[in-house]
Every structure is written in structure tokens, then in C-alpha cells.
C-alpha atoms as a PDB file:
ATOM      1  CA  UNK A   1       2.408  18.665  32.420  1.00  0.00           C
ATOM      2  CA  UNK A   2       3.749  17.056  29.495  1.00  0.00           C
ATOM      3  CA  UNK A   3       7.511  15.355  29.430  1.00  0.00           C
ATOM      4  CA  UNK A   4       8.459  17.836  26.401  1.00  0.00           C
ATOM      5  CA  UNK A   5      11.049  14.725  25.211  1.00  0.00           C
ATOM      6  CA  UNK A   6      14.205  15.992  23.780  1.00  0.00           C
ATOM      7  CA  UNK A   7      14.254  13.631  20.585  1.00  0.00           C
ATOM      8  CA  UNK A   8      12.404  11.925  17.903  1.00  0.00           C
ATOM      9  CA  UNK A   9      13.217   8.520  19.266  1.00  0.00           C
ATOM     10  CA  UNK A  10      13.380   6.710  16.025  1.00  0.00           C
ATOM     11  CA  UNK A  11      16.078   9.265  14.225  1.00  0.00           C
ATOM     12  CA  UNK A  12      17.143  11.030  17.298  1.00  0.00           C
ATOM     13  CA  UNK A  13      16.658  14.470  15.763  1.00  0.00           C
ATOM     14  CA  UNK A  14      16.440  17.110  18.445  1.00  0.00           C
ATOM     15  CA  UNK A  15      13.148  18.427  19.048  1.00  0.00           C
ATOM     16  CA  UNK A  16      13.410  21.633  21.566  1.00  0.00           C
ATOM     17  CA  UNK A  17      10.472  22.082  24.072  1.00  0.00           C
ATOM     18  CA  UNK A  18       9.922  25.537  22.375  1.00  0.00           C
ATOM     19  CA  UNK A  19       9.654  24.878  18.690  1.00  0.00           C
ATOM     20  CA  UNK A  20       7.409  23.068  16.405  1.00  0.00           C
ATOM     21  CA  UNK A  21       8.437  20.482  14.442  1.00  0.00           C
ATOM     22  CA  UNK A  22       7.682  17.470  17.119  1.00  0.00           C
ATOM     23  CA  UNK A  23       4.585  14.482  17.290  1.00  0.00           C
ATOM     24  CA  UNK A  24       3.269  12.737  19.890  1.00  0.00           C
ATOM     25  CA  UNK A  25       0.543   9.927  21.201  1.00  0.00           C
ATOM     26  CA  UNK A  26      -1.071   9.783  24.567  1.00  0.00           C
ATOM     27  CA  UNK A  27       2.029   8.046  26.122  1.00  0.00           C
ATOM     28  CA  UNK A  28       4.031  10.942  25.025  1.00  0.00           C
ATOM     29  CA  UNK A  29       6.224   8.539  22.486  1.00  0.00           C
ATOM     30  CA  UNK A  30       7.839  11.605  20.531  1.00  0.00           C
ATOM     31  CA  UNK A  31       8.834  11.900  17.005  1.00  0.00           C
ATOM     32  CA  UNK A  32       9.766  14.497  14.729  1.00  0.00           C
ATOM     33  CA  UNK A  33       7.151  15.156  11.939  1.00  0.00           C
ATOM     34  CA  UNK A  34       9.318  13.254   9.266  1.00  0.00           C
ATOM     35  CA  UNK A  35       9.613  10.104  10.634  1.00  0.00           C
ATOM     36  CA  UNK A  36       5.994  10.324  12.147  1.00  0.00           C
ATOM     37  CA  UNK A  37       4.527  11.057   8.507  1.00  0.00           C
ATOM     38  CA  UNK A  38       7.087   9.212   6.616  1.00  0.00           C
ATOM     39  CA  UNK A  39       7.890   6.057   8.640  1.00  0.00           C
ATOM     40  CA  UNK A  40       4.851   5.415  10.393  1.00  0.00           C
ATOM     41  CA  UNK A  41       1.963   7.057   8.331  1.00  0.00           C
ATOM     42  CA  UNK A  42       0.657   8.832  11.566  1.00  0.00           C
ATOM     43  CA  UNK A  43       0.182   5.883  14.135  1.00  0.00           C
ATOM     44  CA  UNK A  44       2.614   5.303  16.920  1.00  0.00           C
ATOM     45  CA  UNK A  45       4.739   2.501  16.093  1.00  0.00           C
ATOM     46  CA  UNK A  46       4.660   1.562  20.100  1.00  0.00           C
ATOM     47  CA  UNK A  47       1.093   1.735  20.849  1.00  0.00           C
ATOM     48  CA  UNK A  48      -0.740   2.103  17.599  1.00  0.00           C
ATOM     49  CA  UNK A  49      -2.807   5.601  18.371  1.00  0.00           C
ATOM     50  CA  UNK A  50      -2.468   8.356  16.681  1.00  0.00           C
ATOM     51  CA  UNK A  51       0.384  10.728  16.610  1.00  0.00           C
ATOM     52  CA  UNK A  52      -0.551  14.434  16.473  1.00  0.00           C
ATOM     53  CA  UNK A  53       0.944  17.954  17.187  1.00  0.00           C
ATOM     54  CA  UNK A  54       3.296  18.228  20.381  1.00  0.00           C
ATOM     55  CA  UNK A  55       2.180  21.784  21.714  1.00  0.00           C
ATOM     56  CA  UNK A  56       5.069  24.581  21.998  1.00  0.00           C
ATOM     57  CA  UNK A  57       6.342  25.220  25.719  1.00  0.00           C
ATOM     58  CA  UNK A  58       6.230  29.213  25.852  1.00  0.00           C
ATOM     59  CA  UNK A  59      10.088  29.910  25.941  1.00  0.00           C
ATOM     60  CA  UNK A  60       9.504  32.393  29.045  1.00  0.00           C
ATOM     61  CA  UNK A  61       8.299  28.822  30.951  1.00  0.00           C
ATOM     62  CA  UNK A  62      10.975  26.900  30.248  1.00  0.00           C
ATOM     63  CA  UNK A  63      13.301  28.197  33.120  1.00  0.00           C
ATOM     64  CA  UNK A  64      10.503  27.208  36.081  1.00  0.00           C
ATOM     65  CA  UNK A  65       9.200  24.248  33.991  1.00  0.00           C
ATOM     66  CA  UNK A  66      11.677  22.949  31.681  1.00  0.00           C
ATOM     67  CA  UNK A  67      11.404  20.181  28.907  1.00  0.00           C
ATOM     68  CA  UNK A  68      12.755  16.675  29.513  1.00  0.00           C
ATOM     69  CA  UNK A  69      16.381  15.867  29.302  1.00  0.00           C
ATOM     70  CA  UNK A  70      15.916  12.086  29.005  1.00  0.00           C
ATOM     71  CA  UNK A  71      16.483  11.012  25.257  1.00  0.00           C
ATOM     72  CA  UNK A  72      14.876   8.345  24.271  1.00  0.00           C
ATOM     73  CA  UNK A  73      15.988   6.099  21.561  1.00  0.00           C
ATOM     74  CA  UNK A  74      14.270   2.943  19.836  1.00  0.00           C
ATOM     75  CA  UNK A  75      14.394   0.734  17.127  1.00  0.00           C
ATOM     76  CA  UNK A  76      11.431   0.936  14.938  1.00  0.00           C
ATOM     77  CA  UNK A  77      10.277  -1.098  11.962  1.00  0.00           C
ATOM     78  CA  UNK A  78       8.278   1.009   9.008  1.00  0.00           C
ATOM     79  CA  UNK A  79       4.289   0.405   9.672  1.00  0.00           C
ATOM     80  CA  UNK A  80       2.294  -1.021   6.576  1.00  0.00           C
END
């Protein structure tokens, strides 16, 4: 089951566990679409793979399996 991460952790914009509006990589790094497409062009500034689409947690879910409340926070340097 995925983490569902409550933040982008480069801007710390919160990204709920039932809305659109958040990237990942395989590690689960998250980051809202912005700084994904904006800062980083689409490649995880931690591990270099590609960021794509974190799926929606169906809001009826979130009671038995809820998202993450860990934020995580980092300092990243623009890719290029």
C-alpha cells in the first residue's frame, strides 16, 4: 500500500491522500505537480527516475487505511 505522503517535500504544499494534484517515483518521494514539472522537469531530484501520477485513495478508504501523517521536507536544487 502506498505511504500517501502528506506534502510536496520541496514546497511543503499539502497534498491530501484523496485528491489529485500529487507526483511520485518508485521510492514514493512526493511532490506536488508544480514543483515536479517546474523544478525538476519530471525526474526525482533524490533518485533520478521518473516522477508520475500519485493515484487517488478512494475517500470511503481513508478511515481503515489512511494516508501518511509524516511530512517530509527537503532541500532541493533545480535539475538541468
Amino acid at each position: 500500500m502506498l505511504q500517501l505522503r502528506p506534502n510536496c517535500e520541496c514546497c511543503d504544499r499539502d497534498l491530501a491522500p484523496d485528491a489529485a494534484g500529487a507526483m511520485i517515483c518508485s521510492f514514493e518521494c512526493t511532490f506536488c505537480e508544480g514543483c515536479a514539472a517546474d523544478r525538476f522537469g519530471g525526474v526525482c531530484p533524490n533518485c533520478g527516475g521518473g516522477l508520475v501520477a500519485r493515484p487517488a485513495r478512494p475517500t470511503a478508504l481513508l478511515a481503515k487505511a489512511p494516508g501518511s501523517s509524516e511530512r517530509v521536507l527537503k532541500t532541493h536544487g533545480v535539475r538541468g
